[in-house]
Protein backbone atom coordinates (compact mmCIF):
# COMPACT_ATOMS: atom_id res chain seq x y z
CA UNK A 1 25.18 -19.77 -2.69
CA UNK A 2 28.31 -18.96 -4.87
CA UNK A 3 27.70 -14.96 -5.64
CA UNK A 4 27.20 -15.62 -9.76
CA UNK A 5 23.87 -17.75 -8.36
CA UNK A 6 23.33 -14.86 -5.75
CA UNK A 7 23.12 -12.39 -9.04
CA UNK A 8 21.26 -14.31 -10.87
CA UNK A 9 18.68 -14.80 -8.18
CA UNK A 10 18.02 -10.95 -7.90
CA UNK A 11 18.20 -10.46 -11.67
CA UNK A 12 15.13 -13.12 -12.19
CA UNK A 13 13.41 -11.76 -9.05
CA UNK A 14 13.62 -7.90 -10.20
CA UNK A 15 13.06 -8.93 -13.94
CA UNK A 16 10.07 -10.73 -12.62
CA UNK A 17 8.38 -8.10 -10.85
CA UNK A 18 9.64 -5.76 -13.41
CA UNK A 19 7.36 -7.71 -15.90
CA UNK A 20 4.34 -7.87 -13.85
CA UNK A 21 4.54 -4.56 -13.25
CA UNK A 22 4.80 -4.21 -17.18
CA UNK A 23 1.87 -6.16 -17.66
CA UNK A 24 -0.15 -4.24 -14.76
CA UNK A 25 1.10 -1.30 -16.91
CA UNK A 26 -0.71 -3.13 -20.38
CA UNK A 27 -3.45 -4.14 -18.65
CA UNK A 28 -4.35 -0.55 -17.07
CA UNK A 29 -2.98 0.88 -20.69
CA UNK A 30 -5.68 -1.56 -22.56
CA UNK A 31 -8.36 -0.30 -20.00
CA UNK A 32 -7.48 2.95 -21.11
CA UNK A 33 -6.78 2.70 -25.04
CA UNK A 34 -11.20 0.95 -24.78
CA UNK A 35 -12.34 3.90 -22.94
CA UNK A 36 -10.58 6.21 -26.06
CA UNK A 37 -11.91 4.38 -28.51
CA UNK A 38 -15.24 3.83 -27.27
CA UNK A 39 -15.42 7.64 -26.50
CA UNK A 40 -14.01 8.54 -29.96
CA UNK A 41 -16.27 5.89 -32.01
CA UNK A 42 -19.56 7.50 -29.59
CA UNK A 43 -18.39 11.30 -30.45
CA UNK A 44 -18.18 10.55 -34.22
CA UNK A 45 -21.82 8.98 -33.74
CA UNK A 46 -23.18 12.10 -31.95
CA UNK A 47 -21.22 14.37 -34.88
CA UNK A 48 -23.06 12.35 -37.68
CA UNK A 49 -26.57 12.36 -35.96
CA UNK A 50 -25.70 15.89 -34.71
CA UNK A 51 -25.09 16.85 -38.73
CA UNK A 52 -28.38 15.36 -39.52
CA UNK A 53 -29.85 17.32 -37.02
CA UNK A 54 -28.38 20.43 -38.14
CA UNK A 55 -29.54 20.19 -41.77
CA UNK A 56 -32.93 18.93 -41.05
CA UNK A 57 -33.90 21.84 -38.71
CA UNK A 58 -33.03 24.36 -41.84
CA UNK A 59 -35.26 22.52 -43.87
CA UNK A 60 -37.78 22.22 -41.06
CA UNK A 61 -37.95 26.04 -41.22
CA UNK A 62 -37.74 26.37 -45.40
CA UNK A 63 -40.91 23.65 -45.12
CA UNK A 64 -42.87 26.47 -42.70
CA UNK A 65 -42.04 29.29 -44.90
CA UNK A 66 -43.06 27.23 -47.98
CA UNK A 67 -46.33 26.18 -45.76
CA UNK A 68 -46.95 30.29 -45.23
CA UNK A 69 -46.57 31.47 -48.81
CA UNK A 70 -49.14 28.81 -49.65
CA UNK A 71 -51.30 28.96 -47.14
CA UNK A 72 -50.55 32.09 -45.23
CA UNK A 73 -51.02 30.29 -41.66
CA UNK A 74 -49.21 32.14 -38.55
CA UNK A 75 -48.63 28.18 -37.33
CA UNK A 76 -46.01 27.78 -40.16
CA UNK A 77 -44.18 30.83 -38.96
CA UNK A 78 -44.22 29.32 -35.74
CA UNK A 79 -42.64 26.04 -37.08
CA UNK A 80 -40.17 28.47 -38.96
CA UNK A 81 -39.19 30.19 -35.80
CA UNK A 82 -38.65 26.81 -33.94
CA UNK A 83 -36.55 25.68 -36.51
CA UNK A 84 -34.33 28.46 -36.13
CA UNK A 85 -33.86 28.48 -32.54
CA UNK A 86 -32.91 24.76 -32.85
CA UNK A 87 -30.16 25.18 -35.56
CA UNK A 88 -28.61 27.87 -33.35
CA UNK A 89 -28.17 25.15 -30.20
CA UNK A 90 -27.27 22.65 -32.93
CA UNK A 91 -24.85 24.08 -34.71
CA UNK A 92 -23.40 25.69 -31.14
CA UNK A 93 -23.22 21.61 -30.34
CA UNK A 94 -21.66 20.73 -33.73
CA UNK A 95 -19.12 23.37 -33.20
CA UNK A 96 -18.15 21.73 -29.86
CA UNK A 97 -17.97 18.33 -31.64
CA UNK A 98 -15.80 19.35 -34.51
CA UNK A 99 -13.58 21.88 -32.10
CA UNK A 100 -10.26 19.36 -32.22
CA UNK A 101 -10.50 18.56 -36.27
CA UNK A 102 -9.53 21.57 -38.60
CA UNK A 103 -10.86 20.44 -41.92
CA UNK A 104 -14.07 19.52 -40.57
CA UNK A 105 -14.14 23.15 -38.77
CA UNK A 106 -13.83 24.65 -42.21
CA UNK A 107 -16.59 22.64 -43.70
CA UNK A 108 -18.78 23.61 -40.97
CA UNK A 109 -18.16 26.97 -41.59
CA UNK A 110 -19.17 27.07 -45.20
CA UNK A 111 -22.03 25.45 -44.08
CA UNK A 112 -23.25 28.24 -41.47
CA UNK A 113 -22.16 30.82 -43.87
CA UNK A 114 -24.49 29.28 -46.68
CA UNK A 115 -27.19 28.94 -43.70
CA UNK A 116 -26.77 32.72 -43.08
CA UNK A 117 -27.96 32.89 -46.74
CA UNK A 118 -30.25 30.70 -46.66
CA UNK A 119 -31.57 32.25 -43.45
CA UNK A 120 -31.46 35.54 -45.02
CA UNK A 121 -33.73 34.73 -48.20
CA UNK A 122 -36.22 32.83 -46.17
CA UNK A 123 -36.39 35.86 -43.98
CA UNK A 124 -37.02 38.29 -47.54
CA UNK A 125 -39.42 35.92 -48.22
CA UNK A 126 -41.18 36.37 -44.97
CA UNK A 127 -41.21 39.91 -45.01
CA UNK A 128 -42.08 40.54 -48.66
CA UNK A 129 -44.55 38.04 -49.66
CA UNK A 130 -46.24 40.15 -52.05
CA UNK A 131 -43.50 42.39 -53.45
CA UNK A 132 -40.87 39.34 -54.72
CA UNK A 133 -41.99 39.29 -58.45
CA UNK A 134 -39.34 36.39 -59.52
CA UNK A 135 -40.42 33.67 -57.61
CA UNK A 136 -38.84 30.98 -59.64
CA UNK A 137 -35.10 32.59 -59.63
CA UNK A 138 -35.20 32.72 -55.67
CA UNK A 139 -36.51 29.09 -55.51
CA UNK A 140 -33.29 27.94 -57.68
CA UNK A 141 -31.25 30.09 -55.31
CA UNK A 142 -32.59 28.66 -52.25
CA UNK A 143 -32.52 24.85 -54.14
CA UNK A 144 -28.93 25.96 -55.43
CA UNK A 145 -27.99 27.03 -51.19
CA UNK A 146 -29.81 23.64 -49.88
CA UNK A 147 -27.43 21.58 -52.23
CA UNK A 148 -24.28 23.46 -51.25
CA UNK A 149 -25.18 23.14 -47.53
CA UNK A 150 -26.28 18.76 -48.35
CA UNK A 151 -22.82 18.99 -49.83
CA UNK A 152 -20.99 20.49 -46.63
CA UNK A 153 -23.06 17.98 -44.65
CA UNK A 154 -22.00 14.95 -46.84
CA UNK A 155 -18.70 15.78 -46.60
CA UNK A 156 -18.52 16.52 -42.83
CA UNK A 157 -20.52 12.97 -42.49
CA UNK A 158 -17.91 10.79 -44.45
CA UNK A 159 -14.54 12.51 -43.18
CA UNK A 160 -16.74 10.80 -39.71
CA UNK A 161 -16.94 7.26 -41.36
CA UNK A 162 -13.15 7.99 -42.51
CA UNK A 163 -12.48 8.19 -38.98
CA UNK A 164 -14.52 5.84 -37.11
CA UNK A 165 -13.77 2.76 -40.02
CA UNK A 166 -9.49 4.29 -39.13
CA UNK A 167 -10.40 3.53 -35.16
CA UNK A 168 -11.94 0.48 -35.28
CA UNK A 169 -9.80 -0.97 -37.67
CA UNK A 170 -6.71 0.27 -35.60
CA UNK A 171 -8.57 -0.93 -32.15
CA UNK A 172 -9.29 -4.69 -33.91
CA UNK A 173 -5.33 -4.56 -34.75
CA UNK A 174 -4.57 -3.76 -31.38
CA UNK A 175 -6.89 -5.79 -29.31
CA UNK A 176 -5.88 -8.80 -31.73
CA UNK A 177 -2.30 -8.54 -30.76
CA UNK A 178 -2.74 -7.10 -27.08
CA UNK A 179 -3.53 -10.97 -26.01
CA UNK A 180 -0.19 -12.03 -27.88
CA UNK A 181 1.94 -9.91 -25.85
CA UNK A 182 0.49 -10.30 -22.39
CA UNK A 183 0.22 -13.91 -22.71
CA UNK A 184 4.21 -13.50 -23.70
CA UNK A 185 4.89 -11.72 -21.10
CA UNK A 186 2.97 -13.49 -18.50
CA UNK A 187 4.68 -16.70 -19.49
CA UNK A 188 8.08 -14.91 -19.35
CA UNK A 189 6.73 -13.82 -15.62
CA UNK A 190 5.81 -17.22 -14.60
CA UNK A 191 8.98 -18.39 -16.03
CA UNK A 192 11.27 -16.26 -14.48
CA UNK A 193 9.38 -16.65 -10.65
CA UNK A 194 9.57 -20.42 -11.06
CA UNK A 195 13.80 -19.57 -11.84
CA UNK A 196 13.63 -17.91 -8.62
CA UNK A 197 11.38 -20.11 -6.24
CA UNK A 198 14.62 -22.70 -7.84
CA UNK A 199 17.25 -20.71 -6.80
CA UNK A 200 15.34 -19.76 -3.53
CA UNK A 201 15.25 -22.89 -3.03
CA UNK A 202 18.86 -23.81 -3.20
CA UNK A 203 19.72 -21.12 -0.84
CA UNK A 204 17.75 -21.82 1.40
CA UNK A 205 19.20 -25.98 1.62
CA UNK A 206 22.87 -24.49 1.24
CA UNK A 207 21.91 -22.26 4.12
CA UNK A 208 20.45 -25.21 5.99
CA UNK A 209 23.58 -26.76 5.14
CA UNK A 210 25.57 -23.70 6.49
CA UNK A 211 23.44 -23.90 10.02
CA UNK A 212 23.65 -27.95 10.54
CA UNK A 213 27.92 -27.22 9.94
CA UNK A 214 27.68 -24.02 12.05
CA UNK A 215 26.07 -26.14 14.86
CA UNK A 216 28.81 -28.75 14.41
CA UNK A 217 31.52 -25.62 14.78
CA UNK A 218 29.51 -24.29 17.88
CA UNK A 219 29.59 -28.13 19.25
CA UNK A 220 33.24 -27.88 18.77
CA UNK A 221 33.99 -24.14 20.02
CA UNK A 222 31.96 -25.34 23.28
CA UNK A 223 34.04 -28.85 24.03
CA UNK A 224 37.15 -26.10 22.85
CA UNK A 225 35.57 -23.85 25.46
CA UNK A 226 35.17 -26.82 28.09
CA UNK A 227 39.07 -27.92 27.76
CA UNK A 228 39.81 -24.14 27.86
CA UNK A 229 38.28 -24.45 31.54
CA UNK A 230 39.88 -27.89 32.61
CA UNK A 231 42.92 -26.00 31.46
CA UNK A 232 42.40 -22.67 33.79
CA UNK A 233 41.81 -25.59 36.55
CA UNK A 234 44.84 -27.53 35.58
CA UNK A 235 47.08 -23.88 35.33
CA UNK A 236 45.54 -23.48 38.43
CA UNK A 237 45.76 -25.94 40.51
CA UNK A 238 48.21 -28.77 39.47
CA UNK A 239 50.73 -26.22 37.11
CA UNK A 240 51.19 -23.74 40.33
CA UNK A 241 51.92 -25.94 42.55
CA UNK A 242 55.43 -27.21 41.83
CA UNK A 243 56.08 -24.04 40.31
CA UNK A 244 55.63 -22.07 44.09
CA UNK A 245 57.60 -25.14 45.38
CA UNK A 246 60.57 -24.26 42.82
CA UNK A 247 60.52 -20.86 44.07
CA UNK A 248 60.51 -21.68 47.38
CA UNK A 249 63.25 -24.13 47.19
CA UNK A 250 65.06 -21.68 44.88
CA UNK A 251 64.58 -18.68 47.90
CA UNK A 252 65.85 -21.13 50.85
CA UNK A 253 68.43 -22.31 48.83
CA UNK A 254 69.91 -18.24 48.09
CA UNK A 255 69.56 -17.98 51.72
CA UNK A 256 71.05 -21.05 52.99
CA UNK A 257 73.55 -22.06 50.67
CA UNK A 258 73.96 -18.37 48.72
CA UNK A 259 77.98 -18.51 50.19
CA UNK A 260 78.62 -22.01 49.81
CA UNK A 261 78.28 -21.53 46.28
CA UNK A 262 79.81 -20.14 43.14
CA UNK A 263 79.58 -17.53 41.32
CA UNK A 264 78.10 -18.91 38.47
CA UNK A 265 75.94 -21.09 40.87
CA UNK A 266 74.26 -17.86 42.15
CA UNK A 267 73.86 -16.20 39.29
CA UNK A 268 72.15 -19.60 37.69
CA UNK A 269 69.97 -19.45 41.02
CA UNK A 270 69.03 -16.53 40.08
CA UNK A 271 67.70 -16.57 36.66
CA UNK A 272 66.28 -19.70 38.01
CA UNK A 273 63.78 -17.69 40.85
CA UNK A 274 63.14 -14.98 38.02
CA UNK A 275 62.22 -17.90 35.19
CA UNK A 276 60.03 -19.44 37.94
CA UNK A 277 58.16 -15.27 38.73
CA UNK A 278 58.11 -15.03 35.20
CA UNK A 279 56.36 -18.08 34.91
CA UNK A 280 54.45 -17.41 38.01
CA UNK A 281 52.82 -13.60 36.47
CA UNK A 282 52.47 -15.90 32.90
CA UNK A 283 49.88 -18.73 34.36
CA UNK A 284 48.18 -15.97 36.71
CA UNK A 285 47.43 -13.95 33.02
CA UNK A 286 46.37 -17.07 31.28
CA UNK A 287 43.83 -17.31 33.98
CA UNK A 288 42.88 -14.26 33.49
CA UNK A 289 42.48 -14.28 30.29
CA UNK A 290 40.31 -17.28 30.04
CA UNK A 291 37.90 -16.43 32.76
CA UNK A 292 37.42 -12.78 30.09
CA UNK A 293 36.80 -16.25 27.48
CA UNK A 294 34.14 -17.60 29.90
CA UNK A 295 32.74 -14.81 31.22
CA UNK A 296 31.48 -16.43 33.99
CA UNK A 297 30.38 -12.54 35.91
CA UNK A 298 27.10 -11.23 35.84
CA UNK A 299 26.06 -7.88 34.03
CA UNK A 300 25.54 -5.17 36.18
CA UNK A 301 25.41 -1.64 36.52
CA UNK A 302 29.32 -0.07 36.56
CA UNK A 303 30.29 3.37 37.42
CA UNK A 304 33.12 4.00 35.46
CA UNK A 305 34.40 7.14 37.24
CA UNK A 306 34.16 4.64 40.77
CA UNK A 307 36.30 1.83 38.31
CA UNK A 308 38.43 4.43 37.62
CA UNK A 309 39.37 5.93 41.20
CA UNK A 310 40.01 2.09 42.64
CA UNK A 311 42.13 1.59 39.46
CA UNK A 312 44.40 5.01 40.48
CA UNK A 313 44.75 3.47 43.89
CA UNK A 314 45.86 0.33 42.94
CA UNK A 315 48.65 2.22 40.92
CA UNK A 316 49.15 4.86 43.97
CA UNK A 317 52.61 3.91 44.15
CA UNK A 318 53.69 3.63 40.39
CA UNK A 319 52.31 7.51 40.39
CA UNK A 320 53.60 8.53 42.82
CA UNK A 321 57.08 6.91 41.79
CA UNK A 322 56.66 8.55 38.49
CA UNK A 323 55.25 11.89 39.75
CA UNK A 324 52.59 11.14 36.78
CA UNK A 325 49.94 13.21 36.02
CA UNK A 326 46.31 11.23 35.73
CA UNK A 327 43.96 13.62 33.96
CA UNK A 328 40.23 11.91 34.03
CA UNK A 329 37.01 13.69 32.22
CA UNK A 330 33.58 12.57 33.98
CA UNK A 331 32.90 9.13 32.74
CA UNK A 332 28.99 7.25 32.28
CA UNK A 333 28.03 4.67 33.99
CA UNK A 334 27.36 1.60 31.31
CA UNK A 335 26.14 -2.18 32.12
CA UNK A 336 28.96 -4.36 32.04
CA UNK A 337 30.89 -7.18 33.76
CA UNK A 338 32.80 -5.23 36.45
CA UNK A 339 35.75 -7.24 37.22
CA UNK A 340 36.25 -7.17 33.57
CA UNK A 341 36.01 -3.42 33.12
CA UNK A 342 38.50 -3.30 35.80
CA UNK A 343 41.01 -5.20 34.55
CA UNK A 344 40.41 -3.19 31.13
CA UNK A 345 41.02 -0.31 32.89
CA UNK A 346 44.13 -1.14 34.81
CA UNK A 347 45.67 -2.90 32.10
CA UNK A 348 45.58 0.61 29.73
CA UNK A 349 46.75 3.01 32.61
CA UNK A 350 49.40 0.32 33.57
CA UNK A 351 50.52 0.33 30.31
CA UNK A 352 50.80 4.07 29.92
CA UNK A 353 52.25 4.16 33.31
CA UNK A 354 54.78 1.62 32.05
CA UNK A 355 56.45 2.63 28.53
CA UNK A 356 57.41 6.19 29.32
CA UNK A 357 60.28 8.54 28.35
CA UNK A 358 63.22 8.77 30.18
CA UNK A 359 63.77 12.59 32.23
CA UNK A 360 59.79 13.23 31.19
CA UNK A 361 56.84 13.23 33.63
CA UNK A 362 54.27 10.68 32.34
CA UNK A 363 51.21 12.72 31.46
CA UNK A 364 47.80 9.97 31.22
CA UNK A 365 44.53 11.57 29.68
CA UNK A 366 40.98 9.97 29.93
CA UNK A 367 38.64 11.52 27.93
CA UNK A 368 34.82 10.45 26.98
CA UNK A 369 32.47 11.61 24.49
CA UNK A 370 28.68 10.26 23.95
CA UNK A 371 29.02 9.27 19.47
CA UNK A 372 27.31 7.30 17.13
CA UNK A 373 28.28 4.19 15.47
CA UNK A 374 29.13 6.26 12.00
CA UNK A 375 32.43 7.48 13.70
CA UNK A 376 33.64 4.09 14.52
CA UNK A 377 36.37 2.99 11.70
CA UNK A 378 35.92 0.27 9.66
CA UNK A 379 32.58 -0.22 11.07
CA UNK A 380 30.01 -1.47 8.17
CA UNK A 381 26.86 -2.18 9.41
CA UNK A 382 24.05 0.38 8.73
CA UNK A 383 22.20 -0.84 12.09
CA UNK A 384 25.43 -0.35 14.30
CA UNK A 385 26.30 2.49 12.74
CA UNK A 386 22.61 4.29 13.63
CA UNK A 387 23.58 3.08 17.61
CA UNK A 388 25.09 5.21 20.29
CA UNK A 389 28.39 4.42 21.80
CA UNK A 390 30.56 5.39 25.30
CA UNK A 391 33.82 6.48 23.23
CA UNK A 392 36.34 6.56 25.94
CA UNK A 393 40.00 7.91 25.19
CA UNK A 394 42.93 6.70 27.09
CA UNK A 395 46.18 9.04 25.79
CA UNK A 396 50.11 9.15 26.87
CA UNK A 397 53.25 10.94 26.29
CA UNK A 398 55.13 7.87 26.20
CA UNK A 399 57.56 6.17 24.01
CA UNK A 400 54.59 4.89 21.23
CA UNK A 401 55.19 2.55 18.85
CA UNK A 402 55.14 2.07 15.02
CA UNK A 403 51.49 2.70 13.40
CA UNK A 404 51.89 -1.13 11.66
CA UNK A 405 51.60 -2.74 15.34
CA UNK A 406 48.02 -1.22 16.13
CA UNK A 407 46.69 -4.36 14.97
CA UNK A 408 49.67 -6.55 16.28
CA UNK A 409 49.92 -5.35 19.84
CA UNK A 410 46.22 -7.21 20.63
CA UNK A 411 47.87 -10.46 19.82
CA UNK A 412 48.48 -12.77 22.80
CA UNK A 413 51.66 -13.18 23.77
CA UNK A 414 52.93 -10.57 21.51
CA UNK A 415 55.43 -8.10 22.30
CA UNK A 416 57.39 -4.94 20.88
CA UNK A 417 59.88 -4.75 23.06
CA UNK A 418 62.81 -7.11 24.84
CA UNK A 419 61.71 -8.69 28.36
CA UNK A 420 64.73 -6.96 29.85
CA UNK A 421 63.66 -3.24 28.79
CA UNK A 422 60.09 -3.40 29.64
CA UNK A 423 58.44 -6.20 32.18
CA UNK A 424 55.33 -8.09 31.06
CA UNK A 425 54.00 -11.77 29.39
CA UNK A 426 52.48 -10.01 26.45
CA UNK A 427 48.91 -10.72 27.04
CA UNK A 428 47.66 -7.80 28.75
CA UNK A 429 45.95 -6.05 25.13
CA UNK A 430 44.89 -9.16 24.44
CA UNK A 431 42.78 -9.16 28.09
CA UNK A 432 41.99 -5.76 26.77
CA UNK A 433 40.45 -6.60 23.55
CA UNK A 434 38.73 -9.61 25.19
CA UNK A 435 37.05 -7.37 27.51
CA UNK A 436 35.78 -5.07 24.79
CA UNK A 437 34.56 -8.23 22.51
CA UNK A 438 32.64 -9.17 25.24
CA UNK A 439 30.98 -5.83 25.93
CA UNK A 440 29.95 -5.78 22.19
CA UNK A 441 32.62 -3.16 21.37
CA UNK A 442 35.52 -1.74 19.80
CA UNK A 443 39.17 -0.85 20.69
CA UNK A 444 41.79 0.61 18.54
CA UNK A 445 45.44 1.67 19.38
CA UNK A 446 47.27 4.58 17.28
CA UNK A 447 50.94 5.49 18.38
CA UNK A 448 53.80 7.17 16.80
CA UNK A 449 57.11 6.55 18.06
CA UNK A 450 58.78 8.66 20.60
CA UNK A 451 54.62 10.84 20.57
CA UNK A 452 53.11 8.66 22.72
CA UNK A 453 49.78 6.10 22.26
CA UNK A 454 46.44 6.87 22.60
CA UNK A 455 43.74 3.86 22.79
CA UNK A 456 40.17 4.50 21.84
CA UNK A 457 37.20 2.67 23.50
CA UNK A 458 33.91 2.60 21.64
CA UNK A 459 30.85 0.59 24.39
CA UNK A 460 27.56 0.75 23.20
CA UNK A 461 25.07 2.56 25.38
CA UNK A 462 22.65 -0.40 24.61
CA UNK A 463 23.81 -4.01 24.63
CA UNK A 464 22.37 -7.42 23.00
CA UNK A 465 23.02 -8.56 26.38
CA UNK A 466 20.80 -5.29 27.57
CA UNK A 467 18.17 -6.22 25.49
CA UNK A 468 17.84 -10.02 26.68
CA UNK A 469 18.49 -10.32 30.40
CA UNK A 470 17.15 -6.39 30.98
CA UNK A 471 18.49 -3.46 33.16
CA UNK A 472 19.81 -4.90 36.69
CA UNK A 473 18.74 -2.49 39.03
């Protein structure tokens, strides 16, 4: 999928669930908004029937003290009493009710302060039954007090209709467009995850596409891989045979004929027998270098240091020669393809045995460390990067070389310097690389000219190859 369709694909998908998470959100939100209004519309109820309440207990009592200045019966008292005690828990309750609405506080407090006047008559009334003399001016005060406190009431009761006719009106508006907008956005939703079931779609034909052409590559790589072979057999077989008979020929005839001819003969003879060596070491590194292609060897359990120590003797001599210095840190032992790791490892000290400084001791140093994949350059995959790695350091004093070749010197047949100053076909890095490619790892080269080189080695302490065939005991 081109990477506009890629971004579009994630822009539907995350706009998608974005939305259904919005409408979760309006759904929960709508849930929510009921609950408010149904507790708001069932408080203003309870304040209205509370009010009620509240004024019809004072006149509960004012009915019992009328009822005991007519009658003088203790059982209106009683009533009068009652009615007291339940105003107090009412208006204790209305209080409560009204506690989040100023103005409506107020008006309750007017009418509690007219009760306390109220209370307080109907008390003088109680107590001096036979010494008030103007009974009609304290029944217009007490009719004058019940008509302030039926205003108070009044008003407290329709600021409550105010408010409950303002909620349900504004719950209607919102429940009447609440539908509206989810069905919107649900059809936005649906819209949007159909978009990307499309696109998914399409990706996942391209990438079908993408797997039928990759099996058509790997079809190819393995006939490519096949005529590599029937060429190692070929370089093998039919290319080194009349190349040993040219040399041969070549030797018997510089030690037969060597007087009989020229000058120019011999010296023609001779860049004949060192074409034919030359060719000889080129066809033996070509095999080499496919077999590291086919890895053909099994994975095993290899003891670096042990690698190491056979490598050393194999270069006795050239050490010796060179009265070089071989410094080696403790290595680990990894699973790998041993003849492989050999050849890594003789190829790198060969090399740093080979491009040295004139009048200077060669100095080699083979250092490890135990790192994670986050230290490896250029590396950019979070998995490998969380992965553990043998980083092994091969370092010289030697003549080094540009920094722009690090890449360039893995190249087959590649070469920095002229055949006559330093022997060699050129392919030995590449071997090198090979070898590390098919452990699942990394090799870089830094140098500086005249400083020396130092190659670093990056194995990982658990393989793909680990993981499928197991640990070989």
């Amino acid at each position: 999928m081109k990477s506009s369709n890629v971004w579009l694909l994630n822009i539907a998908a995350a706009s998608a669930i974005a939305i259904l998470v919005l409408l979760t959100y309006l759904c929960l939100d709508q849930v929510r908004s009921t609950e408010w209004f149904s507790e708001r519309v069932e408080h203003t109820y309870k304040t209205i029937n509370e009010s009620e309440r509240l004024f019809s207990q004072v006149k509960e009592a004012e009915a019992g003290i009328r009822g005991y200045l007519l009658t003088s019966n203790e059982l209106f008292i009683k009533s009068y009493k009652q009615g007291r005690n339940e105003y107090e828990a009412s208006a204790q309750r209305m209080q409560f009710l009204l506690n989040d609405n100023v103005h409506q506080l107020r008006r309750l407090a007017v009418f509690k302060s007219l009760a306390r006047d109220k209370w307080e008559s109907m008390d003088m009334q109680l107590k001096g039954i036979d010494k008030i003399q103007n009974q009609d001016s304290m029944i217009l005060k007490s009719k004058a007090i019940m008509d302030a406190m039926q205003k108070q009431i009044n008003e407290i009761q329709n600021e409550e209709r105010k408010l409950l006719t303002s909620r349900l009106k504004a719950r209607e508006r919102e429940f009447n467009l609440a539908p509206t907008y989810l069905l919107t956005l649900a059809m936005l939703a649906g819209g949007l995850l159909i978009l990307s079931a499309t696109l998914l779609n399409i990706e996942l034909r391209r990438r079908r596409l993408i797997q039928i052409d990759l099996e058509k590559k790997v079809e190819a790589l393995n006939r490519s891989n096949a005529e590599l072979e029937q060429f190692a057999y070929v370089a093998s077989h039919d290319l080194q045979e009349p190349l040993r008979k040219i040399r041969a020929f070549a030797d018997r005839l510089l030690m037969r004929q060597r007087e009989q001819l020229t000058e120019d003969g011999q010296t023609m003879l001779d860049k004949i027998a060192s074409a034919a060596e030359r060719m000889q070491g080129l066809i033996n590194d070509l095999l080499t270098f496919s077999r590291m292609v086919s890895r053909t060897d099994t994975l095993q359990i290899v003891n670096l240091n042990e690698v190491l120590d056979e490598v050393q003797v194999d270069l006795s001599e050239v050490i010796t020669e060179q009265q070089a210095s071989v410094q080696v840190q403790s290595l680990p032992t990894i699973q790998g393809y041993p003849s492989q790791v050999r050849q890594l490892l003789l190829n790198l000290l060969s090399n740093a045995l080979k491009f040295t400084k004139p009048d200077v001791l060669p100095i080699v140093e083979v250092t490890y460390r135990k790192v994670d994949g986050s230290e490896i350059p250029t590396l950019d995959s979070d998995l490998k990067k969380e992965q553990w790695y043998h980083r092994i350091r091969i370092s010289d004093n030697g003549i080094g070389f540009e920094p722009e070749y690090a890449e360039k010197i893995f190249v087959i047949f590649q070469r920095l310097h002229a055949k006559s100053a330093y022997g060699g076909t050129g392919i030995g890095l590449a071997i090198c690389r090979r070898v590390v490619t098919n452990h699942e790892g990394y090799i870089f080269a830094e140098g500086k000219p005249g400083q020396g080189a130092l190659f670093t080695i990056y194995l990982p302490v658990e393989t793909t190859q680990q993981n499928l065939t197991g640990t070989t005991e």
